[in-house]
PDB file of N, CA and C in Angstrom:
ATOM      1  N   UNK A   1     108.833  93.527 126.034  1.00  0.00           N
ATOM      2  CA  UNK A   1     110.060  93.617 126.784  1.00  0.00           C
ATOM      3  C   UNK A   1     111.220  93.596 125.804  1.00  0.00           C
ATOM      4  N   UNK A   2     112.117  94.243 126.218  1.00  0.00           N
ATOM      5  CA  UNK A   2     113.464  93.887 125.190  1.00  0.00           C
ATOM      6  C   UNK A   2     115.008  93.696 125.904  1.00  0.00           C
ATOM      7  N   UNK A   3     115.583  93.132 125.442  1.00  0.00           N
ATOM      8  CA  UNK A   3     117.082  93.122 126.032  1.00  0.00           C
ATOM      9  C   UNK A   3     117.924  93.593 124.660  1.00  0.00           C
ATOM     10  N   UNK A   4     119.161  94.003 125.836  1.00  0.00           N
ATOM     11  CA  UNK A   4     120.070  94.142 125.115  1.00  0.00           C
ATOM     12  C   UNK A   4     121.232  93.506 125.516  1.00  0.00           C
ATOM     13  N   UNK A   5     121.779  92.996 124.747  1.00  0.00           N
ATOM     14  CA  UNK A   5     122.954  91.922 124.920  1.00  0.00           C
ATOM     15  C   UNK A   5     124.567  92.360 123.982  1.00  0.00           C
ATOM     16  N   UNK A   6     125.293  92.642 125.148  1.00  0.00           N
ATOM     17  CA  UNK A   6     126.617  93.215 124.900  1.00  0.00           C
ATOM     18  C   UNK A   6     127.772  91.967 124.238  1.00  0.00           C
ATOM     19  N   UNK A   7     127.849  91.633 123.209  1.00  0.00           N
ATOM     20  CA  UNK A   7     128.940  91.334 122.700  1.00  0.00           C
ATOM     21  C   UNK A   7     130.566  91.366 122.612  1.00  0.00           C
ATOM     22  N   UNK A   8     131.410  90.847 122.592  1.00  0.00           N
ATOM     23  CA  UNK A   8     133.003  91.214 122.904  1.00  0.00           C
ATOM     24  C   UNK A   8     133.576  89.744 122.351  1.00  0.00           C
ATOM     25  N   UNK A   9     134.859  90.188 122.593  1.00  0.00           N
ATOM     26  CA  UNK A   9     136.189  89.077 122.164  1.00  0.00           C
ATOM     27  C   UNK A   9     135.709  87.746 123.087  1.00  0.00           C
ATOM     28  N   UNK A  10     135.077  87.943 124.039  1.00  0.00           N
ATOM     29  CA  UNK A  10     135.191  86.677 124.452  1.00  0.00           C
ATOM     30  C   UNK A  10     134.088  85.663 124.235  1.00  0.00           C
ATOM     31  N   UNK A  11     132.638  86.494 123.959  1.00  0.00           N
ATOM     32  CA  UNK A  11     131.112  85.682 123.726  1.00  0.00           C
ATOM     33  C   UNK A  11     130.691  86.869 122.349  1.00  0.00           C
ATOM     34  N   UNK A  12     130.911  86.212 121.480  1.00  0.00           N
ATOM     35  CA  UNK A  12     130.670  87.173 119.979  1.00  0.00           C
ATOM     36  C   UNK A  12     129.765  87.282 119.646  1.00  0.00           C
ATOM     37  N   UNK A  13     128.960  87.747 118.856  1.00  0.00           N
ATOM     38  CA  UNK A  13     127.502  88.190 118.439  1.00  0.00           C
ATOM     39  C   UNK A  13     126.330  86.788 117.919  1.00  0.00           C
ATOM     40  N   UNK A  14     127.539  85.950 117.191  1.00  0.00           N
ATOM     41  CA  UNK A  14     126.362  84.768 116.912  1.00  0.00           C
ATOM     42  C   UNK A  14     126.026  84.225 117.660  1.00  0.00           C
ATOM     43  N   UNK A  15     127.143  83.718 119.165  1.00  0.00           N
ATOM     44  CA  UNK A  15     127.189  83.047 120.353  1.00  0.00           C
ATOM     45  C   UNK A  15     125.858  83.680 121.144  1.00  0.00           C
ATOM     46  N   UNK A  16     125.732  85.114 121.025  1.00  0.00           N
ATOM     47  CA  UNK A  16     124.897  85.534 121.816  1.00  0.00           C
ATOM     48  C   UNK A  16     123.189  85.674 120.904  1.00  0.00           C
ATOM     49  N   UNK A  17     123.488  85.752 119.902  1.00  0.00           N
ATOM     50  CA  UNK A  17     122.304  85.328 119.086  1.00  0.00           C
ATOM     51  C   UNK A  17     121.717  84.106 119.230  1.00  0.00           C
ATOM     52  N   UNK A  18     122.521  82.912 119.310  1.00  0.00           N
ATOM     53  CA  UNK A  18     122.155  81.764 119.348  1.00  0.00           C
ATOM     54  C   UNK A  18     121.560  81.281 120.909  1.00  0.00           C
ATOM     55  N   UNK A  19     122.663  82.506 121.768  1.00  0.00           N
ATOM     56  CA  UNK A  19     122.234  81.601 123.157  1.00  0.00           C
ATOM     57  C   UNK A  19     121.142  82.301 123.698  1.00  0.00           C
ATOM     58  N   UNK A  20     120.234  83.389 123.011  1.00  0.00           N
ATOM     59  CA  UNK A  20     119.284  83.738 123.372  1.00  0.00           C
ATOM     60  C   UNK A  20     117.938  84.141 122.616  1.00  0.00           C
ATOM     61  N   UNK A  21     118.357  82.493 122.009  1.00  0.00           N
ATOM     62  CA  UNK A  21     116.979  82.398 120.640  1.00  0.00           C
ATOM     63  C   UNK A  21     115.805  81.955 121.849  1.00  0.00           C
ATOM     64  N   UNK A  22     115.925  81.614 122.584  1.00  0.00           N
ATOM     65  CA  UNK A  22     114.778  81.385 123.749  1.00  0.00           C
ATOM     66  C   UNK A  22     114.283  82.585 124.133  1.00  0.00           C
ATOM     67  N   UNK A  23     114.682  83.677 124.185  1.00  0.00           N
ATOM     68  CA  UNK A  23     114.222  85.215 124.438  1.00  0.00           C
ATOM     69  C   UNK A  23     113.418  85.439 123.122  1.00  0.00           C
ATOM     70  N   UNK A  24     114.086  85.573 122.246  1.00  0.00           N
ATOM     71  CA  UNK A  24     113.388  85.747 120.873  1.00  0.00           C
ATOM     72  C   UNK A  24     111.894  85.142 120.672  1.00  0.00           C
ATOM     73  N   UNK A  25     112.015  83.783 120.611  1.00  0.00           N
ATOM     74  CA  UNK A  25     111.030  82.515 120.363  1.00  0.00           C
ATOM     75  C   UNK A  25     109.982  82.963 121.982  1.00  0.00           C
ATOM     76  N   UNK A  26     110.053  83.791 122.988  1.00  0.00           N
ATOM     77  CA  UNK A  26     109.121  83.939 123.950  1.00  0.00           C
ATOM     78  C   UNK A  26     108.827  85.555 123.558  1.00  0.00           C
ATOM     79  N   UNK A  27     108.893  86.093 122.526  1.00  0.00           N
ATOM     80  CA  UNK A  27     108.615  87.385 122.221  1.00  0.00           C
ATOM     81  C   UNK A  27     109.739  88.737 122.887  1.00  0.00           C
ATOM     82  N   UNK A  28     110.608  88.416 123.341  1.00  0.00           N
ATOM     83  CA  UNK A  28     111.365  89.439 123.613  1.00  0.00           C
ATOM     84  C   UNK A  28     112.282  89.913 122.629  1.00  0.00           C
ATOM     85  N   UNK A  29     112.380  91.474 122.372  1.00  0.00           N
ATOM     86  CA  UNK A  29     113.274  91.845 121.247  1.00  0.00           C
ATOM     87  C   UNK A  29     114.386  91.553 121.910  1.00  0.00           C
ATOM     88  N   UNK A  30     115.238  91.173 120.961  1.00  0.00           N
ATOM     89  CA  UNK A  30     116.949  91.176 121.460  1.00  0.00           C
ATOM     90  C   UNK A  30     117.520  91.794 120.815  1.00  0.00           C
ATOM     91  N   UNK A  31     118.068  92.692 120.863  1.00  0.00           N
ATOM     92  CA  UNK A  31     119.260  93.604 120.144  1.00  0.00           C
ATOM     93  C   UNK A  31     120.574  93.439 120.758  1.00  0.00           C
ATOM     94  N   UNK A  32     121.658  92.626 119.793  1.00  0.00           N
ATOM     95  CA  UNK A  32     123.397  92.120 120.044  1.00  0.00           C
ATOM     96  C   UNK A  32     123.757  93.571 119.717  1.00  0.00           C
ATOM     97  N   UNK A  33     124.300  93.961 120.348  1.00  0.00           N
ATOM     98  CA  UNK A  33     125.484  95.137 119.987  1.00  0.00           C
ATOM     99  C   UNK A  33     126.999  94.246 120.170  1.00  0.00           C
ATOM    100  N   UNK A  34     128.110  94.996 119.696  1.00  0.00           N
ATOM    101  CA  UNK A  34     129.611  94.498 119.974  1.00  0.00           C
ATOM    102  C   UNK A  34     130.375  95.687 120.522  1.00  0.00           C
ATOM    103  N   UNK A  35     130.673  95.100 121.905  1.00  0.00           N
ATOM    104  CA  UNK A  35     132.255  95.835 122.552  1.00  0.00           C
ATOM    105  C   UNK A  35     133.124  95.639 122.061  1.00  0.00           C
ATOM    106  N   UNK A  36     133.947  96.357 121.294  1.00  0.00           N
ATOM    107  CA  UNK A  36     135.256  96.669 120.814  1.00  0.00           C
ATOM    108  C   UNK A  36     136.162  96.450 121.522  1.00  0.00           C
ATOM    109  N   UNK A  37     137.420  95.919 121.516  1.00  0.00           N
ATOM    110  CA  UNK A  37     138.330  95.992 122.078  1.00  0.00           C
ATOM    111  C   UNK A  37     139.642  95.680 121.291  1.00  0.00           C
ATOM    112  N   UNK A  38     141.081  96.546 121.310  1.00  0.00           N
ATOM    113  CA  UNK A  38     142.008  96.068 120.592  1.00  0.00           C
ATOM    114  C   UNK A  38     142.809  94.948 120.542  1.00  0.00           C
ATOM    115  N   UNK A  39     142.589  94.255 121.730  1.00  0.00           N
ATOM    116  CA  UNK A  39     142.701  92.958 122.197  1.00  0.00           C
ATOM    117  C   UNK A  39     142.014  92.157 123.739  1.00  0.00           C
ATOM    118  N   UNK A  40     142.362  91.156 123.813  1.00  0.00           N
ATOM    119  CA  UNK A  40     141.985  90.270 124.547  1.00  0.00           C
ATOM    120  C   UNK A  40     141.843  91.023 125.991  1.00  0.00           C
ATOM    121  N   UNK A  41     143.583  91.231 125.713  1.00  0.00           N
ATOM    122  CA  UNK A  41     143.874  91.941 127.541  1.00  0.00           C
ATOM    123  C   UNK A  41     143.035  93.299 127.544  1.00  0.00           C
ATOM    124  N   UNK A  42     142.975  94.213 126.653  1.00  0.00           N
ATOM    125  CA  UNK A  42     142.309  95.349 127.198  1.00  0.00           C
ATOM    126  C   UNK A  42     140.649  95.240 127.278  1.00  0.00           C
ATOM    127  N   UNK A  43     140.110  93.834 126.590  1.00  0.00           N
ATOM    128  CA  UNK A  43     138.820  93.494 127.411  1.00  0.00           C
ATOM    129  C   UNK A  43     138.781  93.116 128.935  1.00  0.00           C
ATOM    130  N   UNK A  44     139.660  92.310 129.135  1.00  0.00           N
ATOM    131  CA  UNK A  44     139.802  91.896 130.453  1.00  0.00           C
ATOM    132  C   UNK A  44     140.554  92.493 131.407  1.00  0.00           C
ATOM    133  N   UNK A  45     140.939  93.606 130.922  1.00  0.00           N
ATOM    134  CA  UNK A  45     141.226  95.086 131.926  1.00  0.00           C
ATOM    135  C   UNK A  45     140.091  95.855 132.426  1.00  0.00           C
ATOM    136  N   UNK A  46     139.016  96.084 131.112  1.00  0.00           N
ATOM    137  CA  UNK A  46     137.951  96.769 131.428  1.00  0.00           C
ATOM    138  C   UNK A  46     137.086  95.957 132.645  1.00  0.00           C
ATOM    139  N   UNK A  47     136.904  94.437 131.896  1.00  0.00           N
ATOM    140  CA  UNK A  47     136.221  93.311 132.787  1.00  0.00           C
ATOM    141  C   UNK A  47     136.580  93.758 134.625  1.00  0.00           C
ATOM    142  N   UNK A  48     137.725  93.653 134.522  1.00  0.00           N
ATOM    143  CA  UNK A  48     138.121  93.836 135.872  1.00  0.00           C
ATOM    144  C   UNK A  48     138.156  94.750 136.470  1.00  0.00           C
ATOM    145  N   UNK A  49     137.826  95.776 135.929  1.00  0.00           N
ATOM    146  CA  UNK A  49     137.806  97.101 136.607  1.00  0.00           C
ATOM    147  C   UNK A  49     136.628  96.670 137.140  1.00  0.00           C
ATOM    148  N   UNK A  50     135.326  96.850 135.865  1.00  0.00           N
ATOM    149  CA  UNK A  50     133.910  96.279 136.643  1.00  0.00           C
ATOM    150  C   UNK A  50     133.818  96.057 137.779  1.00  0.00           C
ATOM    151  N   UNK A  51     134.808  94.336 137.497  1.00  0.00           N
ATOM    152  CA  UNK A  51     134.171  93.485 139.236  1.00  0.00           C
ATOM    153  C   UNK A  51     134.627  94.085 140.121  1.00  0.00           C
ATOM    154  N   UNK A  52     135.910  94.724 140.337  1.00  0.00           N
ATOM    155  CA  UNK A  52     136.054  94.871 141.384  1.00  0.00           C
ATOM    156  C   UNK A  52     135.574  96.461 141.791  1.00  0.00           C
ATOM    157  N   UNK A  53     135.335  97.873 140.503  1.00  0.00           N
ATOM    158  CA  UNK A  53     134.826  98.788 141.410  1.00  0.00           C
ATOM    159  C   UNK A  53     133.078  99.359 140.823  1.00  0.00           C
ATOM    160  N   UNK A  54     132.378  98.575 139.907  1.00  0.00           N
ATOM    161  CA  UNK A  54     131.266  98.687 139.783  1.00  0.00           C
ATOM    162  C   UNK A  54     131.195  98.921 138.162  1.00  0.00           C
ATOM    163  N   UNK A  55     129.965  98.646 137.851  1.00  0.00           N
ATOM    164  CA  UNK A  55     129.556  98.902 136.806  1.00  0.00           C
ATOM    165  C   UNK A  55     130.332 100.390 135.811  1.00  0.00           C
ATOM    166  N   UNK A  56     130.024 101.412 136.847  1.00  0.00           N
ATOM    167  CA  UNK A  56     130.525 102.845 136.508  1.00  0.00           C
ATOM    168  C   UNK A  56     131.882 102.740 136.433  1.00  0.00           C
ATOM    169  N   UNK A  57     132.652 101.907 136.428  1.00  0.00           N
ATOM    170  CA  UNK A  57     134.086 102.155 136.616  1.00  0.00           C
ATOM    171  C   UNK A  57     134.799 102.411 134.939  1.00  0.00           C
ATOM    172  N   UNK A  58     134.091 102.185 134.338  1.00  0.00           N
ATOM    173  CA  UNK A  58     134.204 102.099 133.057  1.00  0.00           C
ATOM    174  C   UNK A  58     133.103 102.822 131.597  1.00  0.00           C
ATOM    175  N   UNK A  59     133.766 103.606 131.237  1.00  0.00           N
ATOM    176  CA  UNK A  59     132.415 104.658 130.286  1.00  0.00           C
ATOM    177  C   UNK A  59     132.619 103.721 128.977  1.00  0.00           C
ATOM    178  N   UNK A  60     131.313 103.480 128.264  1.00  0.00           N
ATOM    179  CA  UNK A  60     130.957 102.358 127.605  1.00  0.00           C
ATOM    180  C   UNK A  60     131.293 103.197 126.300  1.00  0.00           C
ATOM    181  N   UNK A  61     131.460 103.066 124.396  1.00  0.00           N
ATOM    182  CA  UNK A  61     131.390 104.142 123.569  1.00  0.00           C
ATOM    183  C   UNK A  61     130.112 104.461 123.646  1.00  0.00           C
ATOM    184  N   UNK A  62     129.525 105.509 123.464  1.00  0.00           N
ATOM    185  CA  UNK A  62     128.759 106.034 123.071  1.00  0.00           C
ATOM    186  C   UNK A  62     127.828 105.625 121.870  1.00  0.00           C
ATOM    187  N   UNK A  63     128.524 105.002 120.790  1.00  0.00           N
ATOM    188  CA  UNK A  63     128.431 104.325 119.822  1.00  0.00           C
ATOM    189  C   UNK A  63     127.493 102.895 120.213  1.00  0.00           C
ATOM    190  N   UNK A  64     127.955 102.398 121.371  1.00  0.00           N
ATOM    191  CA  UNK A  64     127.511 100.814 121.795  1.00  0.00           C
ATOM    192  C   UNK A  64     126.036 101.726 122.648  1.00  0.00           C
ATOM    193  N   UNK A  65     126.278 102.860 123.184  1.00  0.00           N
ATOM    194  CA  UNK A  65     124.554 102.850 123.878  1.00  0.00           C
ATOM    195  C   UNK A  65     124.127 103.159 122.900  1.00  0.00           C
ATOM    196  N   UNK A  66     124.207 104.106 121.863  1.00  0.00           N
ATOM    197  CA  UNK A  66     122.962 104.304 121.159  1.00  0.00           C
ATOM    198  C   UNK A  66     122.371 103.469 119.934  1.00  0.00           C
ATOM    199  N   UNK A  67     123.617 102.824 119.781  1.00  0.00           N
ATOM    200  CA  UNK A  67     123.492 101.692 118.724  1.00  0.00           C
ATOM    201  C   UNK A  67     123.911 102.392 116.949  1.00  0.00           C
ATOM    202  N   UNK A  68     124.116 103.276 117.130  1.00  0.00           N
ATOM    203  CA  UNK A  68     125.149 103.960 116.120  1.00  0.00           C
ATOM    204  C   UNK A  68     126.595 103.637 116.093  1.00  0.00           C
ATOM    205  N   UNK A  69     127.132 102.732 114.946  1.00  0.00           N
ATOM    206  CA  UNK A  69     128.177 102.394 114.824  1.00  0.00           C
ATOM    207  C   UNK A  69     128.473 100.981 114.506  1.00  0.00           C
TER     208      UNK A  69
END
């Protein structure tokens, strides 16, 4: 099985390394990628688009799906 775990300004890559050494240690690959953002607010612009109109409301880079970059 594997996850992938999205990174950003607000839960950063070690945070998410660390908080899912229990995935790791039960055999699941984990691969951290990082969401970019030029600041705080334009993460939590995107964030909010999300909740309130779905996942799709927002096109991810290209860079973060394929893991190039």
């Amino acid at each position: 099985m594997k996850c992938l775990a999205i990174a950003d300004l607000f839960i950063n890559a070690a945070m998410m390394e660390s908080g899912l050494k229990a995935l790791r240690d039960n055999g699941i690959e984990v691969e951290v990628r990082e969401w970019s953002h030029g600041s705080v607010e334009k993460l939590q612009e995107d964030n909010l688009r999300v909740e309130q109109e779905g996942a799709e409301a927002v096109a991810l880079p290209e860079a973060l799906l394929s893991g190039n970059g």
